[in-house]
PDB file of N, CA and C in Angstrom:
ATOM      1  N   UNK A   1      15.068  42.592 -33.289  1.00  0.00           N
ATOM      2  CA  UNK A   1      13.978  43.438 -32.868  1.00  0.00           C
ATOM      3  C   UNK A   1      12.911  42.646 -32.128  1.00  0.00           C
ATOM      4  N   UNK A   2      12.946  41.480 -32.070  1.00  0.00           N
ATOM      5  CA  UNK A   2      11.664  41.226 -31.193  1.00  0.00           C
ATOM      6  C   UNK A   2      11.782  40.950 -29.884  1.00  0.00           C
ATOM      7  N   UNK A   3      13.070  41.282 -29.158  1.00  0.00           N
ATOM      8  CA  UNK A   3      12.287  41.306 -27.626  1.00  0.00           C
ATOM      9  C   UNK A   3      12.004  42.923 -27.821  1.00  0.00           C
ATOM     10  N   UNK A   4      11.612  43.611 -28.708  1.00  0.00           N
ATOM     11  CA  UNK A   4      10.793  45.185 -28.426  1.00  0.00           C
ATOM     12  C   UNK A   4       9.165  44.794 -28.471  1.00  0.00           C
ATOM     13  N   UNK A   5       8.200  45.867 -27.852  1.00  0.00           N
ATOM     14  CA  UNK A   5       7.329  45.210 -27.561  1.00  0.00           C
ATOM     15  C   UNK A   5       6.558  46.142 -29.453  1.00  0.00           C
ATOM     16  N   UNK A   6       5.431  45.077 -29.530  1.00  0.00           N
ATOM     17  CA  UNK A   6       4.691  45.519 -30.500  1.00  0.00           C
ATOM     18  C   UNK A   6       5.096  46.454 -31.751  1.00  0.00           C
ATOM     19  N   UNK A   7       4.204  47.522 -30.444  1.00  0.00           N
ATOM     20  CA  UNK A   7       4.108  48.901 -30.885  1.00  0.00           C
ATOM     21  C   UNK A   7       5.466  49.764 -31.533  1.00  0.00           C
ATOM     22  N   UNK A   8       6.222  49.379 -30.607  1.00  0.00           N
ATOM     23  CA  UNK A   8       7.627  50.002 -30.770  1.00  0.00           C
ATOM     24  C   UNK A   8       8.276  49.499 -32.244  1.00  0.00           C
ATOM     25  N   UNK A   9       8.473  47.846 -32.159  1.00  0.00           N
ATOM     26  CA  UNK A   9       8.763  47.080 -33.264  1.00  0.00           C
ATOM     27  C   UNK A   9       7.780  47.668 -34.386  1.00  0.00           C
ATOM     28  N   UNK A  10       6.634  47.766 -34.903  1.00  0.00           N
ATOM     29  CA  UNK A  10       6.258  48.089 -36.090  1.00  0.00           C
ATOM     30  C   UNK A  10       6.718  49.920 -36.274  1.00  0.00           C
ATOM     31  N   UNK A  11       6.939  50.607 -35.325  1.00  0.00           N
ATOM     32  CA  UNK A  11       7.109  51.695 -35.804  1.00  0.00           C
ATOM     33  C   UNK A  11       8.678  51.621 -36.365  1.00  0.00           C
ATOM     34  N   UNK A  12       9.407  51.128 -35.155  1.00  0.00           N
ATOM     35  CA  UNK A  12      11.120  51.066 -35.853  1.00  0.00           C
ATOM     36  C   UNK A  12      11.288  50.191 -37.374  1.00  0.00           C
ATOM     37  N   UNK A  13      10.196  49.343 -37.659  1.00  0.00           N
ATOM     38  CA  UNK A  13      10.318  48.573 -38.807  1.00  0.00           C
ATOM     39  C   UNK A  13      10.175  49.491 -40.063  1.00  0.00           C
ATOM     40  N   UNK A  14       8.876  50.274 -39.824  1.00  0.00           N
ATOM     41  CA  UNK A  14       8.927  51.190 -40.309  1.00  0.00           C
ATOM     42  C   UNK A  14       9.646  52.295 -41.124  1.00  0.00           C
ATOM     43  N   UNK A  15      10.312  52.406 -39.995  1.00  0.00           N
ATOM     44  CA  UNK A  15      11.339  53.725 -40.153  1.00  0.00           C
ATOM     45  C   UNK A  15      12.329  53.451 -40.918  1.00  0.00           C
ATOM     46  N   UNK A  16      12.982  52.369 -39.991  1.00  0.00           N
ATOM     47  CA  UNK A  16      14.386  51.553 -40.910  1.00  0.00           C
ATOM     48  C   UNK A  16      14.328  51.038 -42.318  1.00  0.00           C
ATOM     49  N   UNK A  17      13.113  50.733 -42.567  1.00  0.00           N
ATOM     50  CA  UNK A  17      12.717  50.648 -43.679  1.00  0.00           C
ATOM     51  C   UNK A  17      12.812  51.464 -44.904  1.00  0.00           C
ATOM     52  N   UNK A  18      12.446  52.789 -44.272  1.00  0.00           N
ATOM     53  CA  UNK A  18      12.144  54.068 -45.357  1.00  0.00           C
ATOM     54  C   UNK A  18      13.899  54.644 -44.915  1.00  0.00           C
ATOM     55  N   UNK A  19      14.857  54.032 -44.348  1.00  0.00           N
ATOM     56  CA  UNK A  19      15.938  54.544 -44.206  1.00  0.00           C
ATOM     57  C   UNK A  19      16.308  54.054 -45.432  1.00  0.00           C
ATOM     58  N   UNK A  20      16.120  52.150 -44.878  1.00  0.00           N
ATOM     59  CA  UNK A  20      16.890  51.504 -45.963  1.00  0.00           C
ATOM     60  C   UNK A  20      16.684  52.100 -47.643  1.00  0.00           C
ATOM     61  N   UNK A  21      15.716  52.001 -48.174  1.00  0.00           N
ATOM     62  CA  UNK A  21      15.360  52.826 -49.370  1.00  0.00           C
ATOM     63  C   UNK A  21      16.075  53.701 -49.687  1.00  0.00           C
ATOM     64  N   UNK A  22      15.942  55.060 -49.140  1.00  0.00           N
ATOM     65  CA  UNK A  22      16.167  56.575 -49.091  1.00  0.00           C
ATOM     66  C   UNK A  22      17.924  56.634 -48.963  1.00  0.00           C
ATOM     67  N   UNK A  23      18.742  55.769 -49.190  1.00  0.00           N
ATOM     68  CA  UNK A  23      19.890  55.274 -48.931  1.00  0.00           C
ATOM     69  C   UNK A  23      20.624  54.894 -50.189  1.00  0.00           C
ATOM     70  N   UNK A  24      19.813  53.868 -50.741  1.00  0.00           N
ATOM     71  CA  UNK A  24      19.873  53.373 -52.465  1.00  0.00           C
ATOM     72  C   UNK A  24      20.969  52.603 -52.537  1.00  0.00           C
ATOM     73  N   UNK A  25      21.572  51.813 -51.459  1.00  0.00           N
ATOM     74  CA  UNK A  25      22.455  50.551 -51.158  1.00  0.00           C
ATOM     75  C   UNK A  25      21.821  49.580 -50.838  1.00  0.00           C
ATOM     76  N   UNK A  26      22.777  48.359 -50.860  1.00  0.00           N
ATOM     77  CA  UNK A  26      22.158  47.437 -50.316  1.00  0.00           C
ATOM     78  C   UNK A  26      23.018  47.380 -48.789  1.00  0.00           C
ATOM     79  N   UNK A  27      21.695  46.853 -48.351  1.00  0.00           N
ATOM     80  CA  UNK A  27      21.659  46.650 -46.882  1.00  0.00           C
ATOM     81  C   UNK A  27      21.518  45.047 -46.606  1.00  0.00           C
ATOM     82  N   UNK A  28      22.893  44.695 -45.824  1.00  0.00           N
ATOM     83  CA  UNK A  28      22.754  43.077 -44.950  1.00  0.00           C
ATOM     84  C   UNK A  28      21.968  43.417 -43.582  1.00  0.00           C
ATOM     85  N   UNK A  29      20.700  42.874 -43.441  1.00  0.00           N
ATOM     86  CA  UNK A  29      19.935  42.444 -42.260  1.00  0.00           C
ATOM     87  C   UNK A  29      19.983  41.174 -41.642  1.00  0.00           C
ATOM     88  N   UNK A  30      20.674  40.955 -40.586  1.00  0.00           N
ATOM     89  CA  UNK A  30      21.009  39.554 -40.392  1.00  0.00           C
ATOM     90  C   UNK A  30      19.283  39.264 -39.248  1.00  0.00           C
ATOM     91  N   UNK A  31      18.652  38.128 -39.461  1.00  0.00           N
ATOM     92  CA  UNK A  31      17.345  38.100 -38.655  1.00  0.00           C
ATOM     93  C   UNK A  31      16.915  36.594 -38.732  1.00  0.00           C
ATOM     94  N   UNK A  32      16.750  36.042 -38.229  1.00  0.00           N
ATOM     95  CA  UNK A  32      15.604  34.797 -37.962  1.00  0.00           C
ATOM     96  C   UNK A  32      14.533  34.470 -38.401  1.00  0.00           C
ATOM     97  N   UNK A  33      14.076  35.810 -38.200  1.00  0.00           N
ATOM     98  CA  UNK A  33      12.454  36.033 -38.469  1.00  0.00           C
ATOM     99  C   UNK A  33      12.077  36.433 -39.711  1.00  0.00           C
ATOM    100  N   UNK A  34      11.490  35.189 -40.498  1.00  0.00           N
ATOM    101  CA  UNK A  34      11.325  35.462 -42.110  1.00  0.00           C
ATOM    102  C   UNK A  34      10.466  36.472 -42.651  1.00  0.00           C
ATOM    103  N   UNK A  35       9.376  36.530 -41.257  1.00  0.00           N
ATOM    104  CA  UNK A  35       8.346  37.878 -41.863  1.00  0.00           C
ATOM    105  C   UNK A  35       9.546  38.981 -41.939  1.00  0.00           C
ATOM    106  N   UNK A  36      10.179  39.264 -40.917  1.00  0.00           N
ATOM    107  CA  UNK A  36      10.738  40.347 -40.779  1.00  0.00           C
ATOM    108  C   UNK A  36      12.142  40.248 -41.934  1.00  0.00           C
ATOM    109  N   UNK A  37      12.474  39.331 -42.968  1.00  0.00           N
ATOM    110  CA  UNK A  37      13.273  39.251 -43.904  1.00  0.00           C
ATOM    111  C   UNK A  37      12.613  39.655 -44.758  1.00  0.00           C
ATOM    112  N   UNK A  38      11.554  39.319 -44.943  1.00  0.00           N
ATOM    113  CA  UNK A  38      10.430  39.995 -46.417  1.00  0.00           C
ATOM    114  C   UNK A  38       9.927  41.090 -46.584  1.00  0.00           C
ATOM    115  N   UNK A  39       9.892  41.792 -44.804  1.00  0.00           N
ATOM    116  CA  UNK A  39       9.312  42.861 -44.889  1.00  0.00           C
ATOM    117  C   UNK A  39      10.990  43.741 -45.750  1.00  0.00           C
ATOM    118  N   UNK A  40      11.558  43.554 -44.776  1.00  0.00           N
ATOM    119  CA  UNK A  40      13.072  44.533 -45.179  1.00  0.00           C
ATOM    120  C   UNK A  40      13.526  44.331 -46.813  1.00  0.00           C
ATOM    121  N   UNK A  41      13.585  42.909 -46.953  1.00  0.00           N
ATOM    122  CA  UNK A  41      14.248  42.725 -48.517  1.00  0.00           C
ATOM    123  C   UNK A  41      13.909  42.421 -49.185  1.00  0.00           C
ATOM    124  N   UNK A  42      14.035  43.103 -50.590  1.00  0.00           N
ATOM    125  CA  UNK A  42      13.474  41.751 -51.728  1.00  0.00           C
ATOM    126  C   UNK A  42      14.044  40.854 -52.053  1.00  0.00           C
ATOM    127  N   UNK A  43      15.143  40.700 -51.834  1.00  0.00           N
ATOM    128  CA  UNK A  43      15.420  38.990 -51.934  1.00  0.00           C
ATOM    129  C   UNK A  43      16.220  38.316 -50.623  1.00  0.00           C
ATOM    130  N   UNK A  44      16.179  37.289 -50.573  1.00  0.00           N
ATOM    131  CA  UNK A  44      16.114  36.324 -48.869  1.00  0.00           C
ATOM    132  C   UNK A  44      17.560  35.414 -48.998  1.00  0.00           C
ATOM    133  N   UNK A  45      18.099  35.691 -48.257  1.00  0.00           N
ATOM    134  CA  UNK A  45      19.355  34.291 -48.349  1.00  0.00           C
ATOM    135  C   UNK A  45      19.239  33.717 -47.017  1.00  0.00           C
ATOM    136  N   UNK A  46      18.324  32.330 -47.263  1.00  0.00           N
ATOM    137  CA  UNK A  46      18.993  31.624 -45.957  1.00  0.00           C
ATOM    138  C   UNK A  46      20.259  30.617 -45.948  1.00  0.00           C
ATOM    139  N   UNK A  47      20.579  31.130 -44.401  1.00  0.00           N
ATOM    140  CA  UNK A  47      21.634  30.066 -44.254  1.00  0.00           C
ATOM    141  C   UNK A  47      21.781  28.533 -43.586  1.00  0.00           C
ATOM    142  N   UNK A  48      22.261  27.773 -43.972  1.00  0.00           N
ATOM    143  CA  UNK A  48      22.386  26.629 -43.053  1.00  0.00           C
ATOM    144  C   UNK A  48      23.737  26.287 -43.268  1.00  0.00           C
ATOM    145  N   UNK A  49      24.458  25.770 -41.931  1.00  0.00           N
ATOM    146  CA  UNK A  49      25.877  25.290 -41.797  1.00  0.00           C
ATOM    147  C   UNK A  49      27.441  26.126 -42.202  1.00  0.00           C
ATOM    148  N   UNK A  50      26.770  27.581 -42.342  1.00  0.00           N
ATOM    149  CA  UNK A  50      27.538  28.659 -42.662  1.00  0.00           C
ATOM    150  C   UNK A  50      27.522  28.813 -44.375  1.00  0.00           C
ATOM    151  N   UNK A  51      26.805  28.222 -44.893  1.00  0.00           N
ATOM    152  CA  UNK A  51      26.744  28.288 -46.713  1.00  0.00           C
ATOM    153  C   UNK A  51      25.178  28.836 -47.036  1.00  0.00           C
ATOM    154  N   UNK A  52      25.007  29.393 -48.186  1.00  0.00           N
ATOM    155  CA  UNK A  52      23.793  29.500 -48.802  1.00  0.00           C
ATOM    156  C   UNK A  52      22.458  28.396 -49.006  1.00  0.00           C
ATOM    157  N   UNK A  53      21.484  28.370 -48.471  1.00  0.00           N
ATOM    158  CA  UNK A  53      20.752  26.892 -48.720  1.00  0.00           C
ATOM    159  C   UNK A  53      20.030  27.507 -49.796  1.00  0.00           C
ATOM    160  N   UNK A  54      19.268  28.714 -49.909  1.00  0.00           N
ATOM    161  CA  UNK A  54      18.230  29.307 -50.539  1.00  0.00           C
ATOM    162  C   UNK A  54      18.270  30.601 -50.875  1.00  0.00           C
ATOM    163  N   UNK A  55      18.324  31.075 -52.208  1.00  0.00           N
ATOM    164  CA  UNK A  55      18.450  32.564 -52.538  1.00  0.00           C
ATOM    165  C   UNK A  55      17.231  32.632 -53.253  1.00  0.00           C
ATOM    166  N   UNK A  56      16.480  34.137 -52.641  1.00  0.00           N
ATOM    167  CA  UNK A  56      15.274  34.131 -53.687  1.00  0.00           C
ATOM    168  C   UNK A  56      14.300  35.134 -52.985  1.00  0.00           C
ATOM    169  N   UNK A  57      12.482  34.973 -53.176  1.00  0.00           N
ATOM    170  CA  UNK A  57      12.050  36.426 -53.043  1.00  0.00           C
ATOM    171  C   UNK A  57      11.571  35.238 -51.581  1.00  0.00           C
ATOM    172  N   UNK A  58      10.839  36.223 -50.648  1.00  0.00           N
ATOM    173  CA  UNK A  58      10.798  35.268 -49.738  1.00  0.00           C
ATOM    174  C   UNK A  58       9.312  35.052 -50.138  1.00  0.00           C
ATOM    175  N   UNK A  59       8.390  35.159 -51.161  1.00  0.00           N
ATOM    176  CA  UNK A  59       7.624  34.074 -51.744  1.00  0.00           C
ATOM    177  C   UNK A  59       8.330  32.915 -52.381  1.00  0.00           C
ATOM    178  N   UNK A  60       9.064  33.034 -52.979  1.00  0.00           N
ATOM    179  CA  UNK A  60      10.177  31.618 -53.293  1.00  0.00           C
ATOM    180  C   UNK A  60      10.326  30.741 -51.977  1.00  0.00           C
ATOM    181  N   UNK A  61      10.873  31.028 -51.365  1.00  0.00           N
ATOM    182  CA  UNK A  61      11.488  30.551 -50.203  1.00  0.00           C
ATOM    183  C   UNK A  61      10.209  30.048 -49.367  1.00  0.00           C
ATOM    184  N   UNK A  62       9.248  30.420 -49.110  1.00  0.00           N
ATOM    185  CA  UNK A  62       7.901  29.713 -49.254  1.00  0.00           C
ATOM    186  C   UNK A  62       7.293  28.736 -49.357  1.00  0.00           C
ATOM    187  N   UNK A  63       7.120  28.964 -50.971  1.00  0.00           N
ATOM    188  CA  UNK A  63       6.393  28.135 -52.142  1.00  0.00           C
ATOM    189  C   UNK A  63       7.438  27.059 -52.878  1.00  0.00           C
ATOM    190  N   UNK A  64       8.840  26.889 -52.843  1.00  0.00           N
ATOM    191  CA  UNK A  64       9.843  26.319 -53.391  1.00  0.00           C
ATOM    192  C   UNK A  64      10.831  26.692 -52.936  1.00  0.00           C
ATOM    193  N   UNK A  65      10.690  25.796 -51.359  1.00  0.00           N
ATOM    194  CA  UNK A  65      11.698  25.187 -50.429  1.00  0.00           C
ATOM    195  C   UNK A  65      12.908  24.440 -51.286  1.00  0.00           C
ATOM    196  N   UNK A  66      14.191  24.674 -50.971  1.00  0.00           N
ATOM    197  CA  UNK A  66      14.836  24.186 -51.923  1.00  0.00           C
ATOM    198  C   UNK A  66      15.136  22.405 -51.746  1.00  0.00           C
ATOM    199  N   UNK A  67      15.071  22.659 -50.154  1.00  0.00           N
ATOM    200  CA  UNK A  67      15.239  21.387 -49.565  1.00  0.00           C
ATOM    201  C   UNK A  67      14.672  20.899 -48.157  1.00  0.00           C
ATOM    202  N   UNK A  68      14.979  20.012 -47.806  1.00  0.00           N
ATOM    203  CA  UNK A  68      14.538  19.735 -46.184  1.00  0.00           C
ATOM    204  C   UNK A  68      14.616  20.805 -45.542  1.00  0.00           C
ATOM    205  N   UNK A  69      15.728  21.385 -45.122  1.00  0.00           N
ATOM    206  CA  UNK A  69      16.289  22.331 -44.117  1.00  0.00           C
ATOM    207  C   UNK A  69      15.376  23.916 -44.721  1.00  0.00           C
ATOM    208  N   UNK A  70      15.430  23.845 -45.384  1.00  0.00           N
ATOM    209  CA  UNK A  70      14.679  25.251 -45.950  1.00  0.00           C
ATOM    210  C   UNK A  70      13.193  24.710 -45.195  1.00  0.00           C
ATOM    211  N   UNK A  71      12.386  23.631 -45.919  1.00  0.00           N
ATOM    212  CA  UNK A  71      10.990  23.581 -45.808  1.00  0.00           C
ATOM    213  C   UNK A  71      11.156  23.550 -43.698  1.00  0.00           C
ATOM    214  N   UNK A  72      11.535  22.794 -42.877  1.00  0.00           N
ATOM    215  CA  UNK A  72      12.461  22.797 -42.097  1.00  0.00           C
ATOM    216  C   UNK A  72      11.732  24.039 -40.825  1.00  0.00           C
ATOM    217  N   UNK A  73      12.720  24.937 -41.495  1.00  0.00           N
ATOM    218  CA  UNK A  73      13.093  26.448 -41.293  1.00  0.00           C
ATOM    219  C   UNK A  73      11.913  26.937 -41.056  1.00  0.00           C
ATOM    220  N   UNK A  74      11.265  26.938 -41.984  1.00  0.00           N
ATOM    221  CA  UNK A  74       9.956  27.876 -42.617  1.00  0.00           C
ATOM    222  C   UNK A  74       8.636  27.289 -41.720  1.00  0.00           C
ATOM    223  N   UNK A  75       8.873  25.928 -41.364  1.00  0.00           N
ATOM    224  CA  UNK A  75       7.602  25.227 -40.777  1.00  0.00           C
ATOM    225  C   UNK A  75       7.285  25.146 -39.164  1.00  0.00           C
ATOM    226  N   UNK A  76       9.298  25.656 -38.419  1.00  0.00           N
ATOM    227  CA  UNK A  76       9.510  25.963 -37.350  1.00  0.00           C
ATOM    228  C   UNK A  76       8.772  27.264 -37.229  1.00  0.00           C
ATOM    229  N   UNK A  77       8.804  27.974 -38.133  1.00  0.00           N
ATOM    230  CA  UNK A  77       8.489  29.861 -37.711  1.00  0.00           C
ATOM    231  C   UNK A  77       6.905  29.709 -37.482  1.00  0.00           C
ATOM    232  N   UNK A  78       6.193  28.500 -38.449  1.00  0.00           N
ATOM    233  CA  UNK A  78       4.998  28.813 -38.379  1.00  0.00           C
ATOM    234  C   UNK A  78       3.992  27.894 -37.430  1.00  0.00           C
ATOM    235  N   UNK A  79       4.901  27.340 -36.366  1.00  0.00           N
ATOM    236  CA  UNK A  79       4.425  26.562 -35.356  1.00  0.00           C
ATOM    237  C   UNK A  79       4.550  27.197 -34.170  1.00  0.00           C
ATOM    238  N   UNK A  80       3.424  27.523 -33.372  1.00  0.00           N
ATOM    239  CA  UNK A  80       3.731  27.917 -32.259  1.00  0.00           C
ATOM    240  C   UNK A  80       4.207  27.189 -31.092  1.00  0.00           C
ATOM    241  N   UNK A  81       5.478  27.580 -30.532  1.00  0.00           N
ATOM    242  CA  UNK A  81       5.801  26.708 -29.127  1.00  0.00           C
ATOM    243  C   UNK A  81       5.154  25.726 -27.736  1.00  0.00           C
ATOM    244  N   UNK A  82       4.538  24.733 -27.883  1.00  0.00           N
ATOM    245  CA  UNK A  82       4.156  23.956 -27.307  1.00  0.00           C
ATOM    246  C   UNK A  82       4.474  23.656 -25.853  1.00  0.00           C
ATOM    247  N   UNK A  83       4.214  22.906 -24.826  1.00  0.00           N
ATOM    248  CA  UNK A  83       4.646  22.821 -23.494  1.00  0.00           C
ATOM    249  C   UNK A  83       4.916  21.172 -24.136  1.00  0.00           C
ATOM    250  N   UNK A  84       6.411  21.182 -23.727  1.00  0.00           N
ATOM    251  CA  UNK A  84       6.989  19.783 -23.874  1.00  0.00           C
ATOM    252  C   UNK A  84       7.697  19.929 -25.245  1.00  0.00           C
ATOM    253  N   UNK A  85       7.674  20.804 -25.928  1.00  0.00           N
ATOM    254  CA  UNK A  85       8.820  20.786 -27.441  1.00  0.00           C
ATOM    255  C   UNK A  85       7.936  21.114 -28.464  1.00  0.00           C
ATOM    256  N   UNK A  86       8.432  20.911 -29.329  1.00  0.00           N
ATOM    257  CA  UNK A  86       7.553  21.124 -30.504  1.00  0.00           C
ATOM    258  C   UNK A  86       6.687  19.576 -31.460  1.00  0.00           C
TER     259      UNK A  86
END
């Protein structure tokens, strides 16, 4: 969802949201974007190297990084893109 602009993205988040619920399954959201993992699920599986690194609420995943690649992960999302790399 994020090359949608804004407006569009919080309303479809929205929606899909009150789908997912109103449904009473579980739903795989595959996404990048950890806000947008927390908003959808209550619990977070990231991946690294095709295996599980981290299962948990995505305050876990947070606050008790399991490892490098988790803390990693989490510190990429919250850096904004620089001219010349990160």
């Amino acid at each position: 969802m994020g090359a949608l602009d804004p407006l569009v993205r919080y309303d479809l988040q929205n929606d899909l949201r009150e789908i997912f619920r109103s449904l009473q399954k579980t739903v795989v959201l595959v996404t990048h974007d950890m806000g947008e993992a927390g908003f959808f699920g209550d619990e977070v599986l990231l991946l690294g190297g095709g295996r599980i690194v981290q299962r948990g609420t995505l305050d876990e995943l947070l606050h008790s990084p399991a490892d490098e690649f988790v803390t990693r992960f989490i510190q990429a999302q919250r850096l904004p893109l620089t001219e010349g790399g990160l």
